[in-house]
Protein backbone atom coordinates (compact mmCIF):
# COMPACT_ATOMS: atom_id res chain seq x y z
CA UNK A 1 6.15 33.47 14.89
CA UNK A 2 6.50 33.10 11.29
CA UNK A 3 7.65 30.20 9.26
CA UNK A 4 9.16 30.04 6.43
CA UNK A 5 7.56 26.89 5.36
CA UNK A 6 4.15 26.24 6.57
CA UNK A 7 3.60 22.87 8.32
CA UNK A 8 1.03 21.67 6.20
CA UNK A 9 2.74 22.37 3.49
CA UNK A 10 5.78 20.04 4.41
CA UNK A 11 3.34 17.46 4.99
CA UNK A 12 1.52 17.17 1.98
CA UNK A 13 5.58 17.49 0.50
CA UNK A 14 6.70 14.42 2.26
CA UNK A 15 3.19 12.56 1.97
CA UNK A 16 3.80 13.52 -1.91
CA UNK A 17 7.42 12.04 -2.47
CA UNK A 18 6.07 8.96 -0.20
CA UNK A 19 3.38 8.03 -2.39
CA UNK A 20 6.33 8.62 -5.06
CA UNK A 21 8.35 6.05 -3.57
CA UNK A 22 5.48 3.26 -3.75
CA UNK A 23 4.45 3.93 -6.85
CA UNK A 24 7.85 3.65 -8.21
CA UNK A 25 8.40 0.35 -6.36
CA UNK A 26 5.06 -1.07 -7.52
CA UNK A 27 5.78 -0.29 -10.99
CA UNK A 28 9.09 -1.67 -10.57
CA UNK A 29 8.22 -4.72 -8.77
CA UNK A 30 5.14 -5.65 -11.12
């Protein structure tokens, strides 16, 4: 079974761009 991608990987990724969102939205909203 090999992935192309690990899992991990794709987590920290969409952990990454989430924290990206909020600090875009803080600096936005303050």
């Amino acid at each position: 079974m090999k992935n192309k991608y690990p899992q991990s990987r794709v987590k920290l990724a969409l952990y990454l761009l989430l924290a990206l969102v909020v600090i875009a939205w803080l600096v936005s909203y303050f």
